[in-house]
Protein backbone atom coordinates (compact mmCIF):
# COMPACT_ATOMS: atom_id res chain seq x y z
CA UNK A 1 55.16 -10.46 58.97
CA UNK A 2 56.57 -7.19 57.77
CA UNK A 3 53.78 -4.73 59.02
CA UNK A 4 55.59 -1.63 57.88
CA UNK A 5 55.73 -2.93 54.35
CA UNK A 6 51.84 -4.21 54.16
CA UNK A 7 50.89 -0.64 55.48
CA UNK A 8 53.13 1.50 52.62
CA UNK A 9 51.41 -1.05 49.72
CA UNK A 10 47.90 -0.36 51.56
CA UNK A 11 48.54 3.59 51.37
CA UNK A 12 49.77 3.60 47.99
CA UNK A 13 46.86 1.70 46.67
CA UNK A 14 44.31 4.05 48.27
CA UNK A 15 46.55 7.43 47.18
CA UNK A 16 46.43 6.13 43.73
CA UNK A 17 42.30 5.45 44.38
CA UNK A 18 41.87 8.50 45.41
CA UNK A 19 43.76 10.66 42.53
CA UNK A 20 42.13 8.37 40.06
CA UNK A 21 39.18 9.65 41.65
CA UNK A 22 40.26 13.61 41.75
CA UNK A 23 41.29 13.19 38.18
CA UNK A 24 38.22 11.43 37.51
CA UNK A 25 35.99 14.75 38.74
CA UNK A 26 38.74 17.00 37.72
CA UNK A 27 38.15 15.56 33.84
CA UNK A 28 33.69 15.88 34.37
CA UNK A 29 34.23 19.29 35.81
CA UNK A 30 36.24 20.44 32.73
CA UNK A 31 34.06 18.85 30.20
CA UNK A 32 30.88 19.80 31.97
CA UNK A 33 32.88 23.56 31.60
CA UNK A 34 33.58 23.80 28.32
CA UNK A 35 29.97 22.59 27.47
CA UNK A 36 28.74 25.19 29.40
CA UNK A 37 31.19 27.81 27.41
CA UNK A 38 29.40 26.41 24.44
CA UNK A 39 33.30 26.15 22.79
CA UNK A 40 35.13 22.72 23.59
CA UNK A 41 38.99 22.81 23.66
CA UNK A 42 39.02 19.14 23.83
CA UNK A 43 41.83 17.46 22.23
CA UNK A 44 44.78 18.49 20.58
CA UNK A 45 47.24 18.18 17.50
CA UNK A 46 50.54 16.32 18.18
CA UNK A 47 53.69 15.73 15.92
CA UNK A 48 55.35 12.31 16.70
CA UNK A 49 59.58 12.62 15.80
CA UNK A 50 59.47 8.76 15.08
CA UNK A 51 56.52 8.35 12.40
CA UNK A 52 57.01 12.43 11.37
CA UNK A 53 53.23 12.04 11.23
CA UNK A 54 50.89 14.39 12.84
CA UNK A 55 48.00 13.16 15.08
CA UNK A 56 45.10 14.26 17.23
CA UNK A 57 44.98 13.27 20.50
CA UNK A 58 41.71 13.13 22.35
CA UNK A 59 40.69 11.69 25.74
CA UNK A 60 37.81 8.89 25.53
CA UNK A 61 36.06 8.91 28.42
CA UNK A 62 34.69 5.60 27.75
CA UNK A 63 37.91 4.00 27.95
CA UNK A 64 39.57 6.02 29.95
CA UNK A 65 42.12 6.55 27.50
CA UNK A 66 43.76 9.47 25.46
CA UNK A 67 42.71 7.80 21.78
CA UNK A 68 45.76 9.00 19.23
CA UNK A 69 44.05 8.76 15.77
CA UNK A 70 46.66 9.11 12.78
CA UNK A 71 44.14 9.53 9.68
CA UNK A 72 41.90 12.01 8.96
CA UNK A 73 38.03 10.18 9.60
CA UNK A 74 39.76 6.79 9.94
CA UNK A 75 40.59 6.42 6.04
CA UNK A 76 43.89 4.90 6.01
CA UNK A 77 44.97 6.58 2.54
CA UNK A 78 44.52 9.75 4.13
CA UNK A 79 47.54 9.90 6.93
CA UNK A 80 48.88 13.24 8.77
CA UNK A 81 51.70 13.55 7.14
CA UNK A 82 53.51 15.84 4.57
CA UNK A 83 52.85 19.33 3.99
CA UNK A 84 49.15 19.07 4.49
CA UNK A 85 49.16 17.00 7.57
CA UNK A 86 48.87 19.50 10.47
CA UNK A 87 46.50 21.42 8.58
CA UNK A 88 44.30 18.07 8.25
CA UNK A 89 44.89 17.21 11.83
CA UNK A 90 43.71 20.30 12.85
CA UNK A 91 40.47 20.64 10.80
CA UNK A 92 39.33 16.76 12.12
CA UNK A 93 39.69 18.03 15.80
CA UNK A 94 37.67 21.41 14.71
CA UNK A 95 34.76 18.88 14.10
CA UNK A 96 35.60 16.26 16.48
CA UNK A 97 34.96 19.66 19.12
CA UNK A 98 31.96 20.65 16.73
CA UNK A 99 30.20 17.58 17.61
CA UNK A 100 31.41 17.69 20.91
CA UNK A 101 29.90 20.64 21.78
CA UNK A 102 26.66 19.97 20.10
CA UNK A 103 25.87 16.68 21.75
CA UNK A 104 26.19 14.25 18.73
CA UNK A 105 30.24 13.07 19.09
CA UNK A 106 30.77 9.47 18.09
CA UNK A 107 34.14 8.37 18.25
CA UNK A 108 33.57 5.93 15.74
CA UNK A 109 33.08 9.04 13.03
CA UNK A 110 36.59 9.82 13.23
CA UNK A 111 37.59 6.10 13.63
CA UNK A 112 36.50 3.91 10.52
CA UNK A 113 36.03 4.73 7.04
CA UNK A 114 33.38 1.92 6.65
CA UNK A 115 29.85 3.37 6.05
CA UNK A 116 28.26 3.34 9.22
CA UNK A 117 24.77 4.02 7.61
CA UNK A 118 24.18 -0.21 7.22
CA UNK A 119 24.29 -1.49 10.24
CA UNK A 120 22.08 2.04 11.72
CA UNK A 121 19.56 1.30 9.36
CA UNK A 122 19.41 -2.70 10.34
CA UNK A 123 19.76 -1.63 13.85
CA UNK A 124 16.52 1.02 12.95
CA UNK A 125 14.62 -1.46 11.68
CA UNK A 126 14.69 -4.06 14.41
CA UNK A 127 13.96 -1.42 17.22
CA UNK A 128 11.44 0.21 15.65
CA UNK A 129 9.71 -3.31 14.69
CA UNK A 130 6.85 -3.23 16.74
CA UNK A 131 5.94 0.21 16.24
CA UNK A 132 4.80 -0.55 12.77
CA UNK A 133 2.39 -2.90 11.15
CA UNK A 134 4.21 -6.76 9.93
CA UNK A 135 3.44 -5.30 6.20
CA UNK A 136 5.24 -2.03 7.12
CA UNK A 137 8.44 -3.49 8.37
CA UNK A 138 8.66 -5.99 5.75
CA UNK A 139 8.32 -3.61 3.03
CA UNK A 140 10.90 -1.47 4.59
CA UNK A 141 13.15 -4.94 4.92
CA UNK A 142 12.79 -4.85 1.51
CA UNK A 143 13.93 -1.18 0.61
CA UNK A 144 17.06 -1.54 3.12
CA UNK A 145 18.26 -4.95 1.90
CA UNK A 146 17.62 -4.06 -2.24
CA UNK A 147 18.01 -0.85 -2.47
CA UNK A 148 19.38 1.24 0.41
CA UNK A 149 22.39 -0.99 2.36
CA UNK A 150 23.86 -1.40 -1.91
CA UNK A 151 24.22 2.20 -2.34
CA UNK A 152 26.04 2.65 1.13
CA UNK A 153 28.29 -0.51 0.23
CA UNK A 154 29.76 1.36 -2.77
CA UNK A 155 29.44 4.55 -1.22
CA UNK A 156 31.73 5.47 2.31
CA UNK A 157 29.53 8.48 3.12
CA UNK A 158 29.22 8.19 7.13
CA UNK A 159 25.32 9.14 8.60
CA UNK A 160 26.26 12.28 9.76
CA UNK A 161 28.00 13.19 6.50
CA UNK A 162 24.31 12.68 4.04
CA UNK A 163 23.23 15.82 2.58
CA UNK A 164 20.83 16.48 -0.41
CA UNK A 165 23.03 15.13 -3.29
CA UNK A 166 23.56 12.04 -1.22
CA UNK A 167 19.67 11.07 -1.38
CA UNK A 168 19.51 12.30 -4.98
CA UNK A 169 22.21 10.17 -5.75
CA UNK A 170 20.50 7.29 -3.72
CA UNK A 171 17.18 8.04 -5.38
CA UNK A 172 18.59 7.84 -9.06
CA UNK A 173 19.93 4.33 -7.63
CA UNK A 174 16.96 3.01 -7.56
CA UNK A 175 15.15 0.24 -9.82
CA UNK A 176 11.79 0.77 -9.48
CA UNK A 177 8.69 2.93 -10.83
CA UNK A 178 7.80 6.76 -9.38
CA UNK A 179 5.74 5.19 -6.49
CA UNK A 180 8.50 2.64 -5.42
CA UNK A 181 11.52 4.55 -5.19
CA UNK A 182 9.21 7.01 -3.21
CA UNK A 183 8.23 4.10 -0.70
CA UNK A 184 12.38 3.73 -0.16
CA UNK A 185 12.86 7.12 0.35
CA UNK A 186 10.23 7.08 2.79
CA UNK A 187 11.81 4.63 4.22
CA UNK A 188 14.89 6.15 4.47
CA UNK A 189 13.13 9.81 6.11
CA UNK A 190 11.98 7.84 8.54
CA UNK A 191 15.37 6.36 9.82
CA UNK A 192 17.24 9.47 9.50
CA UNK A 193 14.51 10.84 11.41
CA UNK A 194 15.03 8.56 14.42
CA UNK A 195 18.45 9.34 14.22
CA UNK A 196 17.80 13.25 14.40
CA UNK A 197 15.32 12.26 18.03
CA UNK A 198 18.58 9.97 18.82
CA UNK A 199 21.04 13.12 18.44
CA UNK A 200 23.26 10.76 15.54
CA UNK A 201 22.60 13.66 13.36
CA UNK A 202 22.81 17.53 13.92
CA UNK A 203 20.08 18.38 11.21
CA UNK A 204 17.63 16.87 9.07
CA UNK A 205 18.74 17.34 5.27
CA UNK A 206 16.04 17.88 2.88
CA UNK A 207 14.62 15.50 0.22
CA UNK A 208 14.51 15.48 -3.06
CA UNK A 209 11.03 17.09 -3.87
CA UNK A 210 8.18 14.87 -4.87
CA UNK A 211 8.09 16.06 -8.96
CA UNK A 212 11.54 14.26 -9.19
CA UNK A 213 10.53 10.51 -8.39
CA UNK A 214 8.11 11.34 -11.94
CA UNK A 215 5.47 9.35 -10.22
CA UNK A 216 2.52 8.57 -13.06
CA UNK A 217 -0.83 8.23 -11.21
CA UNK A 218 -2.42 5.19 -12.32
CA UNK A 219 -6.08 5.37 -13.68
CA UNK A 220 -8.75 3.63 -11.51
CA UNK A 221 -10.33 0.64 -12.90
CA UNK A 222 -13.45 0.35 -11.95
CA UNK A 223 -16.89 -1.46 -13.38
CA UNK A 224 -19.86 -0.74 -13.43
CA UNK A 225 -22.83 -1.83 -10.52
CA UNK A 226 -24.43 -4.37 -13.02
CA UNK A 227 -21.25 -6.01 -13.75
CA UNK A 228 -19.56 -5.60 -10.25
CA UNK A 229 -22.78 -7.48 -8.82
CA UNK A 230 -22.62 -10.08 -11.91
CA UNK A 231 -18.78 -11.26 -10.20
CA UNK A 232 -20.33 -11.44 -6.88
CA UNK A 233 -23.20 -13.49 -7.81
CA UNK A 234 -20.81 -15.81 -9.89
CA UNK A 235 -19.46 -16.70 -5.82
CA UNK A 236 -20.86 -19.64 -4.18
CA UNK A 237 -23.30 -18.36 -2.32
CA UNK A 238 -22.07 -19.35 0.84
CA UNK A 239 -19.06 -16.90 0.59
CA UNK A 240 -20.97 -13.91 -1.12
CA UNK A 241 -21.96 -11.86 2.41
CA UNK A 242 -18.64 -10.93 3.30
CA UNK A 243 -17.86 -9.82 -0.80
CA UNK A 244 -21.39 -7.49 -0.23
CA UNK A 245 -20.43 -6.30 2.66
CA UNK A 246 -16.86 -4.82 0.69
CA UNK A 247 -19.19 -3.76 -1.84
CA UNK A 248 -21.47 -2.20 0.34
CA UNK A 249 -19.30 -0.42 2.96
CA UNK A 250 -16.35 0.82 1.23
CA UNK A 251 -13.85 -1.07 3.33
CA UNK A 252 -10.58 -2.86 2.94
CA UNK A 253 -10.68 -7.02 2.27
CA UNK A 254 -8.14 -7.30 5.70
CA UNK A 255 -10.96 -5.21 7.54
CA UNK A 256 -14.01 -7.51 7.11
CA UNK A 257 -11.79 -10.26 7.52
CA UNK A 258 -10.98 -9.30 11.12
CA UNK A 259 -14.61 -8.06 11.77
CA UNK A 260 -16.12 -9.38 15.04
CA UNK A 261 -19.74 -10.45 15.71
CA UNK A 262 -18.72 -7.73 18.76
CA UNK A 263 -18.04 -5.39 16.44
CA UNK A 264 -21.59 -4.60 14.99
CA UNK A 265 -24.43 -3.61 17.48
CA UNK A 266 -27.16 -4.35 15.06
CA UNK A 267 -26.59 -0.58 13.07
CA UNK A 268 -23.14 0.02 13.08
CA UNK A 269 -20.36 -1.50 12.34
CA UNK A 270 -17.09 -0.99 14.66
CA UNK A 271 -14.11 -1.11 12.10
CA UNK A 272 -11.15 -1.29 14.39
CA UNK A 273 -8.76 -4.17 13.44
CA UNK A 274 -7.41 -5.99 10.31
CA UNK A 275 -4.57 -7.77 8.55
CA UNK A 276 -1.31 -7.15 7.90
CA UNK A 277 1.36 -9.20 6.16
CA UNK A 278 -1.06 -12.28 6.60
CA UNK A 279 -0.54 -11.20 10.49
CA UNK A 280 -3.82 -10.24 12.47
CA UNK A 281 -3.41 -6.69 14.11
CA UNK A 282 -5.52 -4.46 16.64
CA UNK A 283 -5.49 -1.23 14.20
CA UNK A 284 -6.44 -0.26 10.64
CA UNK A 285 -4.14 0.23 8.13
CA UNK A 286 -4.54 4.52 9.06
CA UNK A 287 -4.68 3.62 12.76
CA UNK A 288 -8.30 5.16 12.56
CA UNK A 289 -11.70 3.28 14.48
CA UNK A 290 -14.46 3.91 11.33
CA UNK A 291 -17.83 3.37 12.51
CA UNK A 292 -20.23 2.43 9.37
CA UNK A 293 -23.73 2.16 9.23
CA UNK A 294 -25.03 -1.02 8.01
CA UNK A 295 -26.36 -0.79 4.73
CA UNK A 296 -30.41 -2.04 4.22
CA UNK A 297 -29.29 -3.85 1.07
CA UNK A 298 -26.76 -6.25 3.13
CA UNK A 299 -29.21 -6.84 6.03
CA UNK A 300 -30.57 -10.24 3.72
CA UNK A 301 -26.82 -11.28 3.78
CA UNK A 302 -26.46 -10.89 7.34
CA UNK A 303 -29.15 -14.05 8.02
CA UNK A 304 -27.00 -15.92 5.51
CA UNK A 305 -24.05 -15.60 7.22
CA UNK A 306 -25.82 -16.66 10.49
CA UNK A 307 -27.89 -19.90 8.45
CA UNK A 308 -24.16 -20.86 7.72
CA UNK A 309 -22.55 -21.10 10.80
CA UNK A 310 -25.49 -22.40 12.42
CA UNK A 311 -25.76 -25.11 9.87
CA UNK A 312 -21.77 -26.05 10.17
CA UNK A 313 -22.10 -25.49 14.05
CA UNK A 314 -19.36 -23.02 13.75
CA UNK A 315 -19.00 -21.27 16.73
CA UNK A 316 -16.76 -17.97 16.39
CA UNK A 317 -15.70 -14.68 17.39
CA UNK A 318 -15.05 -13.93 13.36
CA UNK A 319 -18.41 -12.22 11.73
CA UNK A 320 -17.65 -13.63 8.35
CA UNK A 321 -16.19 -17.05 8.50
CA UNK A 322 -15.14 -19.58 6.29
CA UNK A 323 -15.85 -23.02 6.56
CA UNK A 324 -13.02 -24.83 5.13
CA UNK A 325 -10.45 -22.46 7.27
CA UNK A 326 -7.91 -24.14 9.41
CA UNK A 327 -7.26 -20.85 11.15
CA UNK A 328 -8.01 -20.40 14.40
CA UNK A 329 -11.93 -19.14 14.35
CA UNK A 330 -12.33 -20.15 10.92
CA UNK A 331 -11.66 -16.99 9.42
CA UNK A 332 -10.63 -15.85 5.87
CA UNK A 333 -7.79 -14.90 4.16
CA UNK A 334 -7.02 -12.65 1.51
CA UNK A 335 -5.26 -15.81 -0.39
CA UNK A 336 -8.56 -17.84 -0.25
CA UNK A 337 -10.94 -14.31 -0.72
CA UNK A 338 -8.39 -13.27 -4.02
CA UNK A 339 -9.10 -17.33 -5.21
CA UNK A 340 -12.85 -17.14 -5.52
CA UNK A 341 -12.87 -13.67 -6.86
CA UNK A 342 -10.75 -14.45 -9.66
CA UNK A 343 -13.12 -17.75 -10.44
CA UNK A 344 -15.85 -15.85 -10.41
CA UNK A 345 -14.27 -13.05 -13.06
CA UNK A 346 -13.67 -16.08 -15.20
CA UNK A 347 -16.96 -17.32 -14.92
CA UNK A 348 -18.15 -13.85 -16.19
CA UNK A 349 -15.52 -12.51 -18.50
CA UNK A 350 -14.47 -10.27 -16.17
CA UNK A 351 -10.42 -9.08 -15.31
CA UNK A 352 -10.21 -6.79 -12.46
CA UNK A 353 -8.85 -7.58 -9.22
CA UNK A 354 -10.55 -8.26 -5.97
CA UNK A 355 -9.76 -4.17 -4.61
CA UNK A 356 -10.46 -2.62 -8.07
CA UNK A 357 -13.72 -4.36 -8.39
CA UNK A 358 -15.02 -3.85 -4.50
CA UNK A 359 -14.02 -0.71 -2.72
CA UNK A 360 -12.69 1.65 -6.20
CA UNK A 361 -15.81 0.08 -8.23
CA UNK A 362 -18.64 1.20 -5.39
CA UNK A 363 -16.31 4.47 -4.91
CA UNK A 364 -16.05 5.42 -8.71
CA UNK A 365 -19.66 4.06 -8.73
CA UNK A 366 -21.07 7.11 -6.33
CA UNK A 367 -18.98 9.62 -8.46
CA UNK A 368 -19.85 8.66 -11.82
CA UNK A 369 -23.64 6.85 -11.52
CA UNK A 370 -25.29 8.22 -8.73
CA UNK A 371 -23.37 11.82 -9.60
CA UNK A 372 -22.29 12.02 -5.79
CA UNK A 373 -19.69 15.50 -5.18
CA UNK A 374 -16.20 14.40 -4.03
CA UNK A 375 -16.91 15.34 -0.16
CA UNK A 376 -20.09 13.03 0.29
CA UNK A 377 -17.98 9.99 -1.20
CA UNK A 378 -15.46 11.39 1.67
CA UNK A 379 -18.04 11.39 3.83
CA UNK A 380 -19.70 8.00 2.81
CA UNK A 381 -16.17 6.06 3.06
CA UNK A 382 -14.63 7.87 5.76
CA UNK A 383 -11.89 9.02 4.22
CA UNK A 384 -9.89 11.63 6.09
CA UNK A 385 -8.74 13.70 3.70
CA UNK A 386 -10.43 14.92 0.39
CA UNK A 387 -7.20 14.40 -1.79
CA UNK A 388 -7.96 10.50 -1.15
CA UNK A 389 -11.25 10.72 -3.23
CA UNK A 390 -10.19 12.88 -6.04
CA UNK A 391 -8.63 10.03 -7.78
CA UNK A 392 -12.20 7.99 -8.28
CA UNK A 393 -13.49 11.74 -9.63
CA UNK A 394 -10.88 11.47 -13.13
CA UNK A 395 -12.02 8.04 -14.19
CA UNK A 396 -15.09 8.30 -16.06
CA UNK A 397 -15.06 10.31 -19.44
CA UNK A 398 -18.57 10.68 -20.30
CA UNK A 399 -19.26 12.10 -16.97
CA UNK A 400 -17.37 14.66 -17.41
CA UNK A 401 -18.66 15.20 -21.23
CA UNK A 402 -22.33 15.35 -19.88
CA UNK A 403 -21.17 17.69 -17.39
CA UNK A 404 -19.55 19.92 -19.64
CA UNK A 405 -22.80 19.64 -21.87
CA UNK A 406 -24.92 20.51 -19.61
CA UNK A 407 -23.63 23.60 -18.22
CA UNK A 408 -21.70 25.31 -21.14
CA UNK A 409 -23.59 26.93 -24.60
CA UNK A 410 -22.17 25.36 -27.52
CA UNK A 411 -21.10 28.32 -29.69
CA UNK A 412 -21.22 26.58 -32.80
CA UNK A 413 -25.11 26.36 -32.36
CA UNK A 414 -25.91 29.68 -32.47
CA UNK A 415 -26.54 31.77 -35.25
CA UNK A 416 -24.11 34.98 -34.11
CA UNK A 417 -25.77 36.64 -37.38
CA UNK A 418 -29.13 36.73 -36.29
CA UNK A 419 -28.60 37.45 -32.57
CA UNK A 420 -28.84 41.34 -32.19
CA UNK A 421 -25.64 41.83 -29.32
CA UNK A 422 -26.74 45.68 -28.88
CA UNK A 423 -29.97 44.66 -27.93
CA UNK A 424 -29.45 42.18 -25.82
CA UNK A 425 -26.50 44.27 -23.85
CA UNK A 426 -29.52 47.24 -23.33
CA UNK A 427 -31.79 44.09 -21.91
CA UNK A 428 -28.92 43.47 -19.77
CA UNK A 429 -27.94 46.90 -18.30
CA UNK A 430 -31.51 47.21 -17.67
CA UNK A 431 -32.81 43.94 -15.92
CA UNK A 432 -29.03 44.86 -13.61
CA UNK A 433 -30.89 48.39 -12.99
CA UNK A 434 -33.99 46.77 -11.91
CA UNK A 435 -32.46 44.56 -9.52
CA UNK A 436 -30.66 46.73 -7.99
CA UNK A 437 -33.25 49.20 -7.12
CA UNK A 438 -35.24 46.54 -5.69
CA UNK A 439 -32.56 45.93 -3.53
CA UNK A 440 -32.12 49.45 -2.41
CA UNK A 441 -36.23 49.86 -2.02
């Protein structure tokens, strides 16, 4: 046994341990330093005699490796070499130490020309999935797939590199209406946002503004409450109570479908769940608990609900149930719900769907029949802001004729000839003088 050798291989080993260790510190100490200096020196330009190309060299402390990249942001067509090549060489490490310094280097930036936008956006989506609602991810599935991941695949702009004519450009490449291509861009906002929290980009760019997407605001369709009820009584009258109670409350068809018998204490109702994307879900679609008085006018419906499931001996946590359901608890769905409602507007000449003719017809109803103002609508459907109501207040035409009627003189009625203005400007001046000493006295 050669001792003397096994003891000079043991002491190499551990002097080459511990100055991979020194250099180790040595190379956190200095980056942790030129942090701190708020300027990073890291990296530097090198010519290699061989190639005659120009590189930057920078140490990866991932690898543990000085990386030698020989094209400026990893496109291949644009080498270090030639006249220009230092000078290209040197403005890549200028923002390779940009980043550097403020927090948000990637290596892959400067490393492939490939948009990296794609596979952020699928990444995005998937860890951000059960943060939203099943309809909210799959209608942003839909915007990434159609609309957003083919601009990037014609376009090599990196994540970091999107600035305002980026997302006009991306917004112009859309195929859709006002109010669709403003659904992608939300979309989009939203990942670029995570990837501002996630430091993958410096600064948020701005949007286009919202007069660009030329969004046309659809009229409401509404009808009126003898024709609205004439649908409803055109149901089989062993589905009607839950259609009443949309009717009657001014809430979404995925609400009262969720509604539990828990939910109403005999006055209120508790509106805390619903559906989304066929998908029951512990929230509203506005993440808001709306508690609704009953209405006196539904209480009749409420025994017929109750003579139903008594009658099938359905037992259930559901409030409104449905008989022929082969859902757990028997409830409804919107498919069946949106079936009898169009049946019934056959049945009665009627073409409106099953939201137009419940919650905007009992809305528009309040505005334009029972002359409610905008804020006691608000108040009466719980909507949080007042901007959600104004749409139900443009609808009706001859509301706003009788309105005009009523308070403004029709000029063309009056006889300027016979009116004597100098008189009636002294009656004026003098009833003003007589007020105001009464309010003086």
């Amino acid at each position: 046994m050669n001792i003397s050798g096994d003891h000079t291989k043991l002491t190499n080993i551990a002097n080459k341990n511990l100055t991979n260790i020194i250099l180790k510190k040595y190379n956190q100490e200095r980056n942790n330093q030129e942090i701190r200096q708020g300027i990073s020196m890291k990296g530097k330009v090198c010519f290699d005699k061989k190639s005659k190309k120009y590189y930057v060299a920078w140490y990866h402390a991932g690898t543990r490796k000085t990386i030698k990249l020989w094209y400026y942001n990893g496109n291949k067509k644009i080498p270090f070499r030639g006249k220009y090549g230092k000078e290209l060489a040197r403005r890549m490490l200028d923002q390779m130490r940009g980043d550097y310094e403020n927090g948000v280097f990637r290596l892959e930036k400067y490393t492939q020309r490939a948009s990296d936008v794609i596979l952020y956006l699928r990444n995005w989506i998937e860890a951000v999935k059960n943060t939203i609602t099943p309809a909210t991810y799959k209608d942003y599935k839909n915007s990434i797939e159609n609309h957003i991941v083919p601009f990037f695949e014609s376009n090599n702009t990196q994540l970091h590199e999107i600035q305002y004519d980026t997302l006009l450009n991306l917004l112009n490449s859309i195929n859709r209406n006002g109010k669709g291509k403003l659904n992608v861009m939300y979309c989009f906002h939203a990942c670029l946002e995570y990837a501002l929290r996630s430091n993958r980009i410096s600064s948020m760019p701005p949007f286009p503004k919202k007069k660009m997407y030329q969004i046309i605001e659809p009229v409401i369709k509404w009808l009126p409450s003898e024709r609205q009820g004439a649908i409803i009584n055109a149901i089989p009258m062993e589905h009607q109570p839950i259609f009443w109670w949309l009717k009657y409350h001014l809430r979404r068809p995925g609400e009262a479908m969720a509604l539990y018998k828990e939910d109403f204490d005999g006055r209120v109702f508790t509106v805390k769940r619903g559906f989304s994307n066929k998908k029951q879900i512990n929230r509203t679609k506005t993440g808001e608990i709306h508690l609704i008085p009953a209405v006196s006018s539904f209480i009749p419906y409420i025994e017929i609900e109750e003579e139903k499931q008594r009658k099938c001996c359905i037992v259930s946590p559901y409030f409104f149930v449905n008989p022929k359901s082969k859902k757990p608890g028997k409830h409804y769905t919107l498919v069946f719900l949106e079936s009898l409602w169009r049946k019934a507007c056959e049945k009665v000449g009627e073409s409106i769907t099953l939201y137009q003719g419940t919650k905007h017809s009992t809305a528009s109803q309040m505005i334009n029949e029972r002359n409610y103002s905008l804020s006691e609508l608000q108040i009466a459907g719980d909507w949080a802001r007042l901007e959600s109501t104004k749409k139900y207040g443009k609808v009706e035409i001859s509301t706003r004729r009788t309105l005009l009627e009523g308070k403004i003189v029709d000029l063309k009625k009056l006889d300027l000839k016979k009116l004597d203005l100098k008189k009636i400007s002294n009656e004026k001046i003098s009833n003003e003088k007589i007020s105001l000493e009464k309010n003086i006295s």
